[in-house]
N, C-alpha and C. Protein backbone atom coordinates (compact mmCIF):
# COMPACT_ATOMS: atom_id res chain seq x y z
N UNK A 1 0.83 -1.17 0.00
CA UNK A 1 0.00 0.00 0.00
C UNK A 1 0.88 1.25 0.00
N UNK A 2 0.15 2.50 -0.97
CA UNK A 2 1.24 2.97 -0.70
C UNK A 2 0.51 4.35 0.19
N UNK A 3 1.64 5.20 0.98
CA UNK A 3 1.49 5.82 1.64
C UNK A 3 0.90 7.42 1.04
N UNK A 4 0.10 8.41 1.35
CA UNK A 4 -0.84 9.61 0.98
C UNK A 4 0.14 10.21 1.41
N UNK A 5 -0.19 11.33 0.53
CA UNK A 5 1.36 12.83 0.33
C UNK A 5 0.74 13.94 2.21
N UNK A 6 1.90 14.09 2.28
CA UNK A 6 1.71 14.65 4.05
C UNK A 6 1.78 15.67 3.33
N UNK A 7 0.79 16.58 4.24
CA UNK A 7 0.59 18.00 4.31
C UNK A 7 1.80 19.19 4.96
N UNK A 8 2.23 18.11 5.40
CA UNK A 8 3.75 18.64 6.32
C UNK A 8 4.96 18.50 5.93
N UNK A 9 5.30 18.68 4.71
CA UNK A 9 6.37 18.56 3.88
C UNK A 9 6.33 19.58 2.97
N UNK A 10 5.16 21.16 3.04
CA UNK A 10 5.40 21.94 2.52
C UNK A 10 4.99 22.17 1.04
N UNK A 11 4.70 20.43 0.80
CA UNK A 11 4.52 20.55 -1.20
C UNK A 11 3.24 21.06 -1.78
N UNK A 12 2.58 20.95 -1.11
CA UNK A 12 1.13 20.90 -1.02
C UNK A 12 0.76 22.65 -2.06
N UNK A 13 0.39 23.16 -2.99
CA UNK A 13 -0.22 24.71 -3.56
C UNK A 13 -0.31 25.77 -2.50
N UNK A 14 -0.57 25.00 -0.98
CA UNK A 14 -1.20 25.81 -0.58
C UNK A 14 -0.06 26.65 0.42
N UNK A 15 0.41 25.27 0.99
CA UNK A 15 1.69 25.47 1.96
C UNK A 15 2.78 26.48 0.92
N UNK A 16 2.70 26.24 -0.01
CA UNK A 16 4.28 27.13 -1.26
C UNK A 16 3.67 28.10 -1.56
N UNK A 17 2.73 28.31 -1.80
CA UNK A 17 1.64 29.98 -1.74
C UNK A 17 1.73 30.54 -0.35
N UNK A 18 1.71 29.87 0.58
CA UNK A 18 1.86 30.77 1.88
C UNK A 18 3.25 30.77 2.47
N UNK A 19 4.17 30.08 2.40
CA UNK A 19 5.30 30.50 2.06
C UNK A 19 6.05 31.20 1.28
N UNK A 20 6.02 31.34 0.17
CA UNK A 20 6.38 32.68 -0.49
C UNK A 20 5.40 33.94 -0.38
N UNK A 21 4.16 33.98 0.12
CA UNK A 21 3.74 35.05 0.51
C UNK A 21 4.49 35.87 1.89
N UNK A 22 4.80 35.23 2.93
CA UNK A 22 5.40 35.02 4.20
C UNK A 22 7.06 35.76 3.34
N UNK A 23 7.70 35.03 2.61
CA UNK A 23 8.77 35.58 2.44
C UNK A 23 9.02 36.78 1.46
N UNK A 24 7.45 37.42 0.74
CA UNK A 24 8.03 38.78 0.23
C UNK A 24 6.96 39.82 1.14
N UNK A 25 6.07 39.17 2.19
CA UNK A 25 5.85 40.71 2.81
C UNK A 25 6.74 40.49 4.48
N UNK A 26 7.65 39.49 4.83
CA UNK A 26 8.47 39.82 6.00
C UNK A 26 9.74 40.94 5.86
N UNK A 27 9.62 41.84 6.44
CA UNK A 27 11.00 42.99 6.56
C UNK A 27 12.23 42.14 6.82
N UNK A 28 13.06 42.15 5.53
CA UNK A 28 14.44 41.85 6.11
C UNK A 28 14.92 42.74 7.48
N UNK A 29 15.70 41.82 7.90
CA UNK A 29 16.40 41.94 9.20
C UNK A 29 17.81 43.71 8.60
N UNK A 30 17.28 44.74 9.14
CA UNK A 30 18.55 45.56 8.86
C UNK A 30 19.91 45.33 9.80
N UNK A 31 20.67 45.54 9.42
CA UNK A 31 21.92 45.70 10.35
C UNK A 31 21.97 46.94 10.81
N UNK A 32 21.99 47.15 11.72
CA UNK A 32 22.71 48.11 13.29
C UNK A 32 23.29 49.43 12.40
N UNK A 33 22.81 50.69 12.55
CA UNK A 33 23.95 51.60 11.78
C UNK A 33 25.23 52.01 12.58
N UNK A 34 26.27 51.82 11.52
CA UNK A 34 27.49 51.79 12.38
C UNK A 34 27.59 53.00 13.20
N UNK A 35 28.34 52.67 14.35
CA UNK A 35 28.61 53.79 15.30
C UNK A 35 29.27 55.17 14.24
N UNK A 36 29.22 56.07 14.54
CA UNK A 36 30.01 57.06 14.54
C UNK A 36 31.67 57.44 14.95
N UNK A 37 32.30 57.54 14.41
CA UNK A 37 33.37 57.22 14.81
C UNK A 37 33.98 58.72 15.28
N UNK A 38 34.62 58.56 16.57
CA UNK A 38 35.45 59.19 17.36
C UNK A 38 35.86 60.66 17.12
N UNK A 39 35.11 61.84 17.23
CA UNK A 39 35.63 62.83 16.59
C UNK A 39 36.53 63.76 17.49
N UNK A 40 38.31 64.10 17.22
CA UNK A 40 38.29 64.88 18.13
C UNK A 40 37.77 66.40 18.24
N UNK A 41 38.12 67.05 19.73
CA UNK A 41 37.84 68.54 19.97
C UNK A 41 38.24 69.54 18.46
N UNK A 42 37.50 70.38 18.51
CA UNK A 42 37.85 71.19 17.71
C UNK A 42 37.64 71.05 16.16
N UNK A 43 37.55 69.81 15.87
CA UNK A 43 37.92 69.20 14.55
C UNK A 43 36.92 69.86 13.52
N UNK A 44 36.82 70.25 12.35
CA UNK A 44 35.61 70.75 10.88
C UNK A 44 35.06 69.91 10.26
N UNK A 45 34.26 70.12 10.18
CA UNK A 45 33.25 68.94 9.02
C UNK A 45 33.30 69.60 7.94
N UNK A 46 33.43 69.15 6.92
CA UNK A 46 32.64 69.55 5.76
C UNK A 46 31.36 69.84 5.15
N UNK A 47 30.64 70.83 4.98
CA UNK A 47 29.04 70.61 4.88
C UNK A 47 28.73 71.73 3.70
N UNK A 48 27.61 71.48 3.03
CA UNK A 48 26.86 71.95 1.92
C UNK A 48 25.61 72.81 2.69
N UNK A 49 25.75 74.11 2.75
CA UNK A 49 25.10 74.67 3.20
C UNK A 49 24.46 75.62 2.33
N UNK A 50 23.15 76.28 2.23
CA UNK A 50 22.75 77.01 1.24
C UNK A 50 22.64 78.70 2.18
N UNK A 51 23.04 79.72 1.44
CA UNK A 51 23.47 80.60 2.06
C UNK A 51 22.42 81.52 1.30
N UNK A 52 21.42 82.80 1.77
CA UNK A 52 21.27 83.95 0.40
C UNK A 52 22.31 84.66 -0.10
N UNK A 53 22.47 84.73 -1.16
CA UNK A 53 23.36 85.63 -1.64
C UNK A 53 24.30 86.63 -1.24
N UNK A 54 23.23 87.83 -0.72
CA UNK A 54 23.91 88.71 0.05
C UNK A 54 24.30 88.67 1.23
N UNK A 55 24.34 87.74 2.10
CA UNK A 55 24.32 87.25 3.05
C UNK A 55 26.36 86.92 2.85
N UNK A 56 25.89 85.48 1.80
CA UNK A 56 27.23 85.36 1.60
C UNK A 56 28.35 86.39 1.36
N UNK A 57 27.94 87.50 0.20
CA UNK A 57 28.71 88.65 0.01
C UNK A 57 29.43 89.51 0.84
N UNK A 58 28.49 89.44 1.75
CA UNK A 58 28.81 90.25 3.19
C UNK A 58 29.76 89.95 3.77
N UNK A 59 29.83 88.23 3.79
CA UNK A 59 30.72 87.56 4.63
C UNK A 59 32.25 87.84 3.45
N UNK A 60 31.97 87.53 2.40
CA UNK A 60 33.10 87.66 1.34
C UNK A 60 34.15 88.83 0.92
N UNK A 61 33.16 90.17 1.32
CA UNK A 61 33.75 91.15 1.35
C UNK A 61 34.86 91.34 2.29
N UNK A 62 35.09 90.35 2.98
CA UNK A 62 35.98 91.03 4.64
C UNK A 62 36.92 89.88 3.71
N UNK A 63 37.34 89.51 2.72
CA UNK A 63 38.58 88.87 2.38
C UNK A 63 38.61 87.05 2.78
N UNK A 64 39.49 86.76 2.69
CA UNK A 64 40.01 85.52 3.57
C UNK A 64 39.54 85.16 5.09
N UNK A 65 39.17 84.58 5.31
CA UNK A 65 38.84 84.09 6.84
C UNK A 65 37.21 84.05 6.90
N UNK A 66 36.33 83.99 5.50
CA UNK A 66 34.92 84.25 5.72
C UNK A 66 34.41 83.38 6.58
N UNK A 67 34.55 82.07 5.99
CA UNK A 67 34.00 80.91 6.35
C UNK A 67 33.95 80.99 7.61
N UNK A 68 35.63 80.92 8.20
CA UNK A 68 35.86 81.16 9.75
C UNK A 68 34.78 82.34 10.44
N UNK A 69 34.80 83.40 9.90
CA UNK A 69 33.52 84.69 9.90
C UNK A 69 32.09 84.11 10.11
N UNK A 70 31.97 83.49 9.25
CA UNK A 70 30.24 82.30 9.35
C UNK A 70 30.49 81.97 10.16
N UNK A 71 31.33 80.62 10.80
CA UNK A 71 30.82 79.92 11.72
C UNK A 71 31.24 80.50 12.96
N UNK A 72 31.88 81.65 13.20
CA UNK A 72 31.89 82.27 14.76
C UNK A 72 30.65 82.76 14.80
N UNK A 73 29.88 83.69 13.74
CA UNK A 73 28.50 83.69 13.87
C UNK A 73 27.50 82.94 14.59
N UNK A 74 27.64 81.72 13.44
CA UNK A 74 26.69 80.84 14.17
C UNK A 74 26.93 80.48 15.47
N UNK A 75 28.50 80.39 15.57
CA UNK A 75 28.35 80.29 17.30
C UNK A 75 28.23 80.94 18.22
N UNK A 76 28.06 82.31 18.12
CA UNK A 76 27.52 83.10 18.86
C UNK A 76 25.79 83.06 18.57
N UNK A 77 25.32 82.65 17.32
CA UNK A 77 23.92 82.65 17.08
C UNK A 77 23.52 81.68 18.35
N UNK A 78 23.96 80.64 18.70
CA UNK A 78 23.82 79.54 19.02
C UNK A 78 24.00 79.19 20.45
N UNK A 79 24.47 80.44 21.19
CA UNK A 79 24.77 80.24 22.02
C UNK A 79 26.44 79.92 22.54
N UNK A 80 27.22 79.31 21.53
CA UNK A 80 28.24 78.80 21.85
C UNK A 80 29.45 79.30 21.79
N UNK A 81 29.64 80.57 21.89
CA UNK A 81 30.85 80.91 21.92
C UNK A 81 31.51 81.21 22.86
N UNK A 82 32.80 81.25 23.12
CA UNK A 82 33.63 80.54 23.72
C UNK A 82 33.83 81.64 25.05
């Protein structure tokens, strides 16, 4: 005699329809975003900042050292100066 197909082996239309349903609406697993790494005191970032125009000019007119000019600004804007 021979033995009837088990329902528990997955083969079944119904079991492989609900298994691949199961595997395209489960959220892959993300990985951890890496730490941030170690910045020392004092150190500059680089950043893309959008400035108005005259704003910038202002700062441009005083020569060399603008940038440095901006961000003592902001750190006095900010509370943070020294």
């Amino acid at each position: 005699m021979t033995k009837p197909p088990s329902r528990n082996r997955g083969s079944d239309p119904h079991s492989v329809a609900e298994a691949a349903f199961k595997k395209a609406t489960t959220k892959p697993v993300v990985a951890a975003p890496l730490a941030r790494k170690t910045i020392p005191p004092g150190a500059r970032e680089l950043v893309s900042l959008r400035l108005d125009r005259d704003l910038l000019e202002h700062y441009q007119d005083g020569g060399p050292g603008w940038q440095e000019r901006i961000n003592d600004a902001l750190r006095k804007a900010a509370g943070l100066d020294d």
